[in-house]
Protein backbone atom coordinates (compact mmCIF):
# COMPACT_ATOMS: atom_id res chain seq x y z
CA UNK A 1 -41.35 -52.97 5.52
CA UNK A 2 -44.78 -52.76 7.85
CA UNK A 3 -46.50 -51.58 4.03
CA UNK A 4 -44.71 -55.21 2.24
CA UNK A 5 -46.05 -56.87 5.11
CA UNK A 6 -49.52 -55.66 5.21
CA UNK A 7 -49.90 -56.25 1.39
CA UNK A 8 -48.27 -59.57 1.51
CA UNK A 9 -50.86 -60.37 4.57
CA UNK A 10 -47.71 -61.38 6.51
CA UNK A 11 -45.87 -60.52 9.57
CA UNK A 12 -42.71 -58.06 9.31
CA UNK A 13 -40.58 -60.42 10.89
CA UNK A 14 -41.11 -62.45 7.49
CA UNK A 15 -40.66 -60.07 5.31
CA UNK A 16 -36.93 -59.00 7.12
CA UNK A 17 -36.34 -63.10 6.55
CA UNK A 18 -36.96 -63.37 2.70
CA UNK A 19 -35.05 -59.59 2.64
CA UNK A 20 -32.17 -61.43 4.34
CA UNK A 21 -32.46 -64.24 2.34
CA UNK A 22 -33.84 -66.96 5.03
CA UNK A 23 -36.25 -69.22 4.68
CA UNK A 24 -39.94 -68.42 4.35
CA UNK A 25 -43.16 -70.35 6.07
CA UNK A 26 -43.58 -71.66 2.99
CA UNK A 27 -42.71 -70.86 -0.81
CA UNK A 28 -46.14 -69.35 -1.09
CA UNK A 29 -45.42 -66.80 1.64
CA UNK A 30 -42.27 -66.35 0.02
CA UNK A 31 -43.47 -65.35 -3.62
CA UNK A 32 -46.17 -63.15 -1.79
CA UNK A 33 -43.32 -60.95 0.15
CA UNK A 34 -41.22 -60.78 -2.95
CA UNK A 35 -44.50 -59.87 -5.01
CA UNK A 36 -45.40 -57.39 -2.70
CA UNK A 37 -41.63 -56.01 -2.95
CA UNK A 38 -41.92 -55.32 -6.49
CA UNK A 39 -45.28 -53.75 -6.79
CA UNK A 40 -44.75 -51.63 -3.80
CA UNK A 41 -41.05 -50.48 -5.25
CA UNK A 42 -39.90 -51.23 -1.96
CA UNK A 43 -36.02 -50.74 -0.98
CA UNK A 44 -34.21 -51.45 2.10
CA UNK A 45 -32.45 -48.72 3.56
CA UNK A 46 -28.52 -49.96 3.17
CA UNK A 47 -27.46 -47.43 5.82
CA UNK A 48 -29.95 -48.37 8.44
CA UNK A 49 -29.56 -52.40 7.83
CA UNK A 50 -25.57 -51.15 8.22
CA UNK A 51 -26.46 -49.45 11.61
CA UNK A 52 -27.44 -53.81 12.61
CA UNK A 53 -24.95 -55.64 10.69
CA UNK A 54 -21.73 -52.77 11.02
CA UNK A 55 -21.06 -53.89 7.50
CA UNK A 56 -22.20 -51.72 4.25
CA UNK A 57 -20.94 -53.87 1.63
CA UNK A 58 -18.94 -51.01 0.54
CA UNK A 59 -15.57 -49.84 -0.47
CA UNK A 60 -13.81 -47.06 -0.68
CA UNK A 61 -11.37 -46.18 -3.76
CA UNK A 62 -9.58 -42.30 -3.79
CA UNK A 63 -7.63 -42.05 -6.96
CA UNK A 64 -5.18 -39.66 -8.04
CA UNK A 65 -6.42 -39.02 -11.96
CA UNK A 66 -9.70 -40.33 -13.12
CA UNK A 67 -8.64 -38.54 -16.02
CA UNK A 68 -5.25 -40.84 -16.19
CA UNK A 69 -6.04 -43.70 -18.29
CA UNK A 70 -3.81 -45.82 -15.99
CA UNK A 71 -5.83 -45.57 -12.53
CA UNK A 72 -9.09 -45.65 -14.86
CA UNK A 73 -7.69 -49.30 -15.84
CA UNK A 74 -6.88 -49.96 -11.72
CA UNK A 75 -10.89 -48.76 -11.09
CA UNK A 76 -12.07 -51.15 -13.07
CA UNK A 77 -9.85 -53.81 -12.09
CA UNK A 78 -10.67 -52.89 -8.44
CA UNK A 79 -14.64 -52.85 -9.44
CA UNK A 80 -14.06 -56.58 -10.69
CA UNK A 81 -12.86 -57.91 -7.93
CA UNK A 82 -14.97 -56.07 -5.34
CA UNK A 83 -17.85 -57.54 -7.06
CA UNK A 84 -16.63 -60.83 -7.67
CA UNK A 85 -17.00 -60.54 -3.90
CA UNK A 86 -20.02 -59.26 -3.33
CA UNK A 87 -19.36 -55.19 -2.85
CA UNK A 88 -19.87 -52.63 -4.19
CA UNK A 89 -17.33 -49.34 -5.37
CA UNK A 90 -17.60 -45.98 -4.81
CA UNK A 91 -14.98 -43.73 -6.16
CA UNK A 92 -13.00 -40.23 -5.73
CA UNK A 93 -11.34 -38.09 -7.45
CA UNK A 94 -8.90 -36.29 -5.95
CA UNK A 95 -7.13 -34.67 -8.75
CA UNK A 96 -3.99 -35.00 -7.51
CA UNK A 97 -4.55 -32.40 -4.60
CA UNK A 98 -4.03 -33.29 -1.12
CA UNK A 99 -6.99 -31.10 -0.56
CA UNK A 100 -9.27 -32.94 -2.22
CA UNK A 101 -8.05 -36.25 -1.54
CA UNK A 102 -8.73 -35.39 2.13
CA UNK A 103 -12.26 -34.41 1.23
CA UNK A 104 -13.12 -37.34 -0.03
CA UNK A 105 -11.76 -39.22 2.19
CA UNK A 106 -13.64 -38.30 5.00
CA UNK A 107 -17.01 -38.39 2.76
CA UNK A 108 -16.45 -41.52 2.28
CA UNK A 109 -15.68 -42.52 6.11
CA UNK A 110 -18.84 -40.97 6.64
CA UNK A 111 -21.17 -43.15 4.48
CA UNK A 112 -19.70 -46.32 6.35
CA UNK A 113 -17.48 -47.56 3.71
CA UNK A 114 -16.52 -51.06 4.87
CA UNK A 115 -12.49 -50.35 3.67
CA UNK A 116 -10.85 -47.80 1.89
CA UNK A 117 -8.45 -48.36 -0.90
CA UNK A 118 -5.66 -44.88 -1.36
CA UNK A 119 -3.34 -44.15 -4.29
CA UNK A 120 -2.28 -41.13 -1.78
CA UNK A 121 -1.76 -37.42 -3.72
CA UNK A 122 1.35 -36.78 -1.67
CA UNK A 123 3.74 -38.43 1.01
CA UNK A 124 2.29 -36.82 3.98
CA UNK A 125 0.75 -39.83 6.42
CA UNK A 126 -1.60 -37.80 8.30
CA UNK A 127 -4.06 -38.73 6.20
CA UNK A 128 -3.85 -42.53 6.38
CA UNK A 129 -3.23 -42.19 10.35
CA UNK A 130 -6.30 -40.57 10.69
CA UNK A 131 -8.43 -43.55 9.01
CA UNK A 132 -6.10 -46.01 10.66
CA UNK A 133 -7.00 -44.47 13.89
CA UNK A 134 -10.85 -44.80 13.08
CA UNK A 135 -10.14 -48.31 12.88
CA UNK A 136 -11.05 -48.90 9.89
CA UNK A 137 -9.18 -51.18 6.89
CA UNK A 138 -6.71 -49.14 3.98
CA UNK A 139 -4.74 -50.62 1.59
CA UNK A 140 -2.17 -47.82 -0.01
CA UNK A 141 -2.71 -48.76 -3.97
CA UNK A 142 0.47 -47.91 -6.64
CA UNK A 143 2.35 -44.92 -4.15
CA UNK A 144 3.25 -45.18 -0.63
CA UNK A 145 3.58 -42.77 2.48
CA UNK A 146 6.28 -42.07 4.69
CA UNK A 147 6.35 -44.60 7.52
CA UNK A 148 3.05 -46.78 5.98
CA UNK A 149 2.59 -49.24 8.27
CA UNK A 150 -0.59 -50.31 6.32
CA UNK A 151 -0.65 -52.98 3.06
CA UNK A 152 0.90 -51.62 0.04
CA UNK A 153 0.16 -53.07 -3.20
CA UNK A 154 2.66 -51.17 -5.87
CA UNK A 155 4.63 -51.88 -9.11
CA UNK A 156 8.63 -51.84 -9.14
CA UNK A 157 9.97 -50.50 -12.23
CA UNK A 158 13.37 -50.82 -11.28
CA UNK A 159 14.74 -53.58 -13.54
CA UNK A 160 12.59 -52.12 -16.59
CA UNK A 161 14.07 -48.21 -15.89
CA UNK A 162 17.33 -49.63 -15.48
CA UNK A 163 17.41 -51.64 -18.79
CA UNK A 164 15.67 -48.67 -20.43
CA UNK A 165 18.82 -46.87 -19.58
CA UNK A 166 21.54 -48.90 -20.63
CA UNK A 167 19.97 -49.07 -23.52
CA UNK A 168 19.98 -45.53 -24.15
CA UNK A 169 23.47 -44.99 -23.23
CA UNK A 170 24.16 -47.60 -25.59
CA UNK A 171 22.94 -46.37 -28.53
CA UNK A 172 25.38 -42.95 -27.85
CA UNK A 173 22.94 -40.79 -25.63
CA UNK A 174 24.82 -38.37 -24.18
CA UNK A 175 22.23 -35.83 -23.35
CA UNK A 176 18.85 -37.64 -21.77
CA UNK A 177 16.05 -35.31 -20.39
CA UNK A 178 13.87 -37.22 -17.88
CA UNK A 179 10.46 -35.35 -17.34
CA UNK A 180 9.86 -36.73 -13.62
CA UNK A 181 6.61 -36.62 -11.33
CA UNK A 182 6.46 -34.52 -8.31
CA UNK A 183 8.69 -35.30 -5.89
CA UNK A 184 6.63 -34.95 -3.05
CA UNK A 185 5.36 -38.49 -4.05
CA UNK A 186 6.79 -41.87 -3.90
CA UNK A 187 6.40 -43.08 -7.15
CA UNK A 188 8.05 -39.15 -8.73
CA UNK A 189 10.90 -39.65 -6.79
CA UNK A 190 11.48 -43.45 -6.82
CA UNK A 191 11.57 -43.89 -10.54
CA UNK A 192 13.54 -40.64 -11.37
CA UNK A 193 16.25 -41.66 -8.74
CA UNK A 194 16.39 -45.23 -10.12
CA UNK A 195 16.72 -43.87 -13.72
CA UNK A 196 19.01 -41.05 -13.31
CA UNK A 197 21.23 -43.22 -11.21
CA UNK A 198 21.27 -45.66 -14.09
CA UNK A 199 22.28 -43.02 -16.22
CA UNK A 200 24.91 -40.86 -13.97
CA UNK A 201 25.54 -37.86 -15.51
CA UNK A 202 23.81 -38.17 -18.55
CA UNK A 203 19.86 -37.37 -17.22
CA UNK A 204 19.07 -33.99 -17.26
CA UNK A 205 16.17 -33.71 -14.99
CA UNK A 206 12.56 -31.26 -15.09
CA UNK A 207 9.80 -32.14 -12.83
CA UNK A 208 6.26 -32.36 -13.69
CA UNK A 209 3.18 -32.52 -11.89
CA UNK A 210 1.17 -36.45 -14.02
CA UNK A 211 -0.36 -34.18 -16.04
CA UNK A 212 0.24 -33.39 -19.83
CA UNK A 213 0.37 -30.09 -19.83
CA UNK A 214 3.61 -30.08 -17.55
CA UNK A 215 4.92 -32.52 -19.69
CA UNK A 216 4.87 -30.67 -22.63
CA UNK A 217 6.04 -27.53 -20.90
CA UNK A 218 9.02 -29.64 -19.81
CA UNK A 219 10.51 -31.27 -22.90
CA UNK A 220 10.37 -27.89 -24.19
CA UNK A 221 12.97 -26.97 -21.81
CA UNK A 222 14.98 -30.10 -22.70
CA UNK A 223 14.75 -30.15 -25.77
CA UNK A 224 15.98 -26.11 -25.67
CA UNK A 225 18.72 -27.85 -23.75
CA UNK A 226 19.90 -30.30 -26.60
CA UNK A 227 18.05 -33.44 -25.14
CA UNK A 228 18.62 -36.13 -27.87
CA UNK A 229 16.50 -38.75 -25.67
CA UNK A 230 12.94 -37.82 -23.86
CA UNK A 231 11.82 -39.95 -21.29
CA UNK A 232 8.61 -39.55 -19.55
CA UNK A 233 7.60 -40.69 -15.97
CA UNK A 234 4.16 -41.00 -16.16
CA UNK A 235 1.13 -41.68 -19.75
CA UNK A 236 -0.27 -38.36 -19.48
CA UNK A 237 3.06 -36.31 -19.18
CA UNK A 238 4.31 -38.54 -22.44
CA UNK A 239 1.32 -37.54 -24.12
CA UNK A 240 2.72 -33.40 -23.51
CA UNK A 241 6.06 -34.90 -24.50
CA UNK A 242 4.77 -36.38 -28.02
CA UNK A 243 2.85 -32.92 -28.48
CA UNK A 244 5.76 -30.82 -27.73
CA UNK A 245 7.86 -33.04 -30.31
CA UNK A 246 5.52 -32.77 -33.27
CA UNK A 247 4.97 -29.32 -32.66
CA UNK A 248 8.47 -28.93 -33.65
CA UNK A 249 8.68 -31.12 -36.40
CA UNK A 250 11.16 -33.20 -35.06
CA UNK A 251 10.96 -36.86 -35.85
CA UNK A 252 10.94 -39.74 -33.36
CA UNK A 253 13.42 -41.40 -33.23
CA UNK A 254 15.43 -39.74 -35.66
CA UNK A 255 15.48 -36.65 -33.97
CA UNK A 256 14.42 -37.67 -30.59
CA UNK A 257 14.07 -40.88 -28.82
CA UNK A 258 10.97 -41.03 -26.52
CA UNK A 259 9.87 -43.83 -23.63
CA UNK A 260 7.29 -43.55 -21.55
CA UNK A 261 6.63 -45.08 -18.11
CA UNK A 262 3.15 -46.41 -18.44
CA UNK A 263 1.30 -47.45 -21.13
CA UNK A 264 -1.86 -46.44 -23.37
CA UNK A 265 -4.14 -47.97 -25.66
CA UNK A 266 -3.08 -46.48 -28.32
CA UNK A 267 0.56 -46.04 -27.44
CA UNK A 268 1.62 -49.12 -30.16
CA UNK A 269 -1.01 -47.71 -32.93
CA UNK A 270 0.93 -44.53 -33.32
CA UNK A 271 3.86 -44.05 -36.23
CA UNK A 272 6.71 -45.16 -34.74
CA UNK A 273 4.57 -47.16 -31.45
CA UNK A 274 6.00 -45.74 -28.22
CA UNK A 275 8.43 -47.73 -26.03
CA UNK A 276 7.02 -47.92 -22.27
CA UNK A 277 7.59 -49.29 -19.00
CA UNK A 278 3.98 -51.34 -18.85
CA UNK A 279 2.76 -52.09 -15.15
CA UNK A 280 0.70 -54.79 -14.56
CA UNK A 281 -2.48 -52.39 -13.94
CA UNK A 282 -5.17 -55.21 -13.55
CA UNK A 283 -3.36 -57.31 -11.81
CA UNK A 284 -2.37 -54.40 -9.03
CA UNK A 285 -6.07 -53.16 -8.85
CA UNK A 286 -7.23 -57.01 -8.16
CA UNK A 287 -4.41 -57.27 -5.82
CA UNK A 288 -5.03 -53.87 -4.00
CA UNK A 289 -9.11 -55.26 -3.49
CA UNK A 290 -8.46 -58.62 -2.11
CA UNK A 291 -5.43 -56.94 0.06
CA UNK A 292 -8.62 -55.03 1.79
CA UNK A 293 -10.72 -57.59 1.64
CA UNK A 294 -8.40 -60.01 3.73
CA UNK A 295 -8.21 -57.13 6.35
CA UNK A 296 -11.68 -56.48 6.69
CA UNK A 297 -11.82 -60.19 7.40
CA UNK A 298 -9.45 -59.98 10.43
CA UNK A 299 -6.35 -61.11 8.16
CA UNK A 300 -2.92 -59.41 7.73
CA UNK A 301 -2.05 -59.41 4.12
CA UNK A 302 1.75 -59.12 2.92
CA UNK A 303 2.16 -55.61 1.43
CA UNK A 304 1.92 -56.56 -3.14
CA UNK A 305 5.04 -55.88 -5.45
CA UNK A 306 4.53 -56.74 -8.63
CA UNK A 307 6.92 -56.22 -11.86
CA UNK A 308 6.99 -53.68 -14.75
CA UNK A 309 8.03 -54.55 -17.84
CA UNK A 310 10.24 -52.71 -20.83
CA UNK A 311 8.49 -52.81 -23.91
CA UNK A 312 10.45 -52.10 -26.88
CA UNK A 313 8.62 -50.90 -29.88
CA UNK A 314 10.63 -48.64 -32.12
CA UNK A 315 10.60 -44.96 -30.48
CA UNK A 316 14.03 -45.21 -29.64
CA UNK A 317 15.77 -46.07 -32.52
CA UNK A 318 18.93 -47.55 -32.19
CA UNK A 319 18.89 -47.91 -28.83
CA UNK A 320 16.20 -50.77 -29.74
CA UNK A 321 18.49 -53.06 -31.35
């Protein structure tokens, strides 16, 4: 700043007001500081000026699966917002380990984010008490923890799962293999127990892990076990399921039925287009960054729960009609 000021032949009290966006002596001395600025290649330093105004202009955002096309959509949805409001995004990947969630986490505590948005690996709150208890703003974004006392913004796929299944039973299912998420998070366990309910004894049940390897490896086993119905709890694990099924020749939905709980791009492009339980992704990540907006801005936002919806497109046959 003392080197702007010197080659602007100006005072470094001015050149901190045009940096800040005051007014200048006069638009002379203005154009001179921001002149001097740009052939000097001068930047502030954002963590010093944060050190003054407590406030980096920042967010945090730890997803599970960058590689999962449907917190990829949330990012960018997130990103949109945040910027819409003048901050910026920085992102983690925790790969669905706890681990590495945690890792990031605390990075990003340490380079002053002004908030920190979650989609938590697991159920375990520790986590989320420990930034809670650094005083600084989280929102929990599409899964919850146990006892969350923070904002939650989430989808409920109740209604959709539910209709999905009555469907199914309808059309003469009698053997339905649900490839669930890990239990050990809220949104493996809430969806499987919501759809195996629905289905009573019908569901016969393999866990995954979100990923598509697991979900191949599971409809293999359900398939071995006379599954006539697949249905997937999670993109990536469909995209195993659809794998496994054409490795086998079997034809969907004469052979199988398939639905999938989230959707993809290219899920209604493919020969027969995939029924899914769609989630309002863009509206949940624009939720989720005016949720932490509101409480970095002394507010108390309502936790978000917004509604998936069944889309029927011809995967499961009869059970369509």
């Amino acid at each position: 700043m003392k080197d702007v000021a010197q080659h602007a032949g100006v005072s470094t009290a001015t050149v901190s007001r045009v940096l800040n966006g005051h007014a200048a002596p006069t638009p002379e001395t203005r154009e001179r500081v921001l002149a001097a600025i740009e052939e000097l290649g001068y930047r502030p330093n954002a963590l010093a000026r944060s050190l003054r105004t407590t406030s980096t202009q920042t967010l945090g955002l730890v997803i599970s699966d960058l590689l999962n096309p449907f917190f990829a959509e949330i990012a960018r949805a997130v990103e949109d917002e945040a910027r819409s409001h003048g901050y910026c995004v920085v992102i983690g990947n925790a790969d669905e380990s706890a681990e590495q969630e945690a890792t990031y986490v605390r990075t990003l505590l340490d380079r002053r984010v002004d908030g920190l948005l979650l989609c938590p690996a697991t159920d375990d709150p520790s986590l989320v008490r420990e930034v809670s208890a650094g005083g600084v703003p989280v929102v929990l974004l599409d899964r919850t923890v146990k006892g969350a006392t923070c904002p939650v913004v989430r989808a409920d796929g109740s209604e959709a799962l539910t209709a999905l299944a009555r469907r199914l039973v309808g059309a003469g299912h009698t053997r339905i293999g649900v490839i669930a998420g890990p239990p050990n998070t809220s949104t493996g366990r809430e969806r499987t127990d919501v759809l195996t309910g629905s289905l009573g004894g019908l569901a016969q049940v393999v866990h995954g892990d979100f990923r598509q390897e697991s979900g191949s490896q599971a409809a293999a086993k359900l398939l071995d076990g006379g599954a006539t119905a697949l249905v997937a709890m999670d993109n990536l694990m469909g995209l195993g399921a659809l794998g496994e099924i054409r490795a086998r020749g079997l034809q969907i939905p004469n052979d199988v039925a398939l639905a999938v709980f989230d959707d993809q791009p290219w899920f209604p492009l493919l020969d027969p287009p995939i029924t899914v339980v769609a989630q309002p992704t863009v509206e949940m990540g624009r939720a989720a960054a005016r949720s932490l907006l509101a409480l970095i801005n002394g507010q108390q936002p309502d936790d978000v729960r917004l509604t998936a919806k069944l889309v029927l497109r011809g995967s499961l046959g009869e059970a369509e009609l």
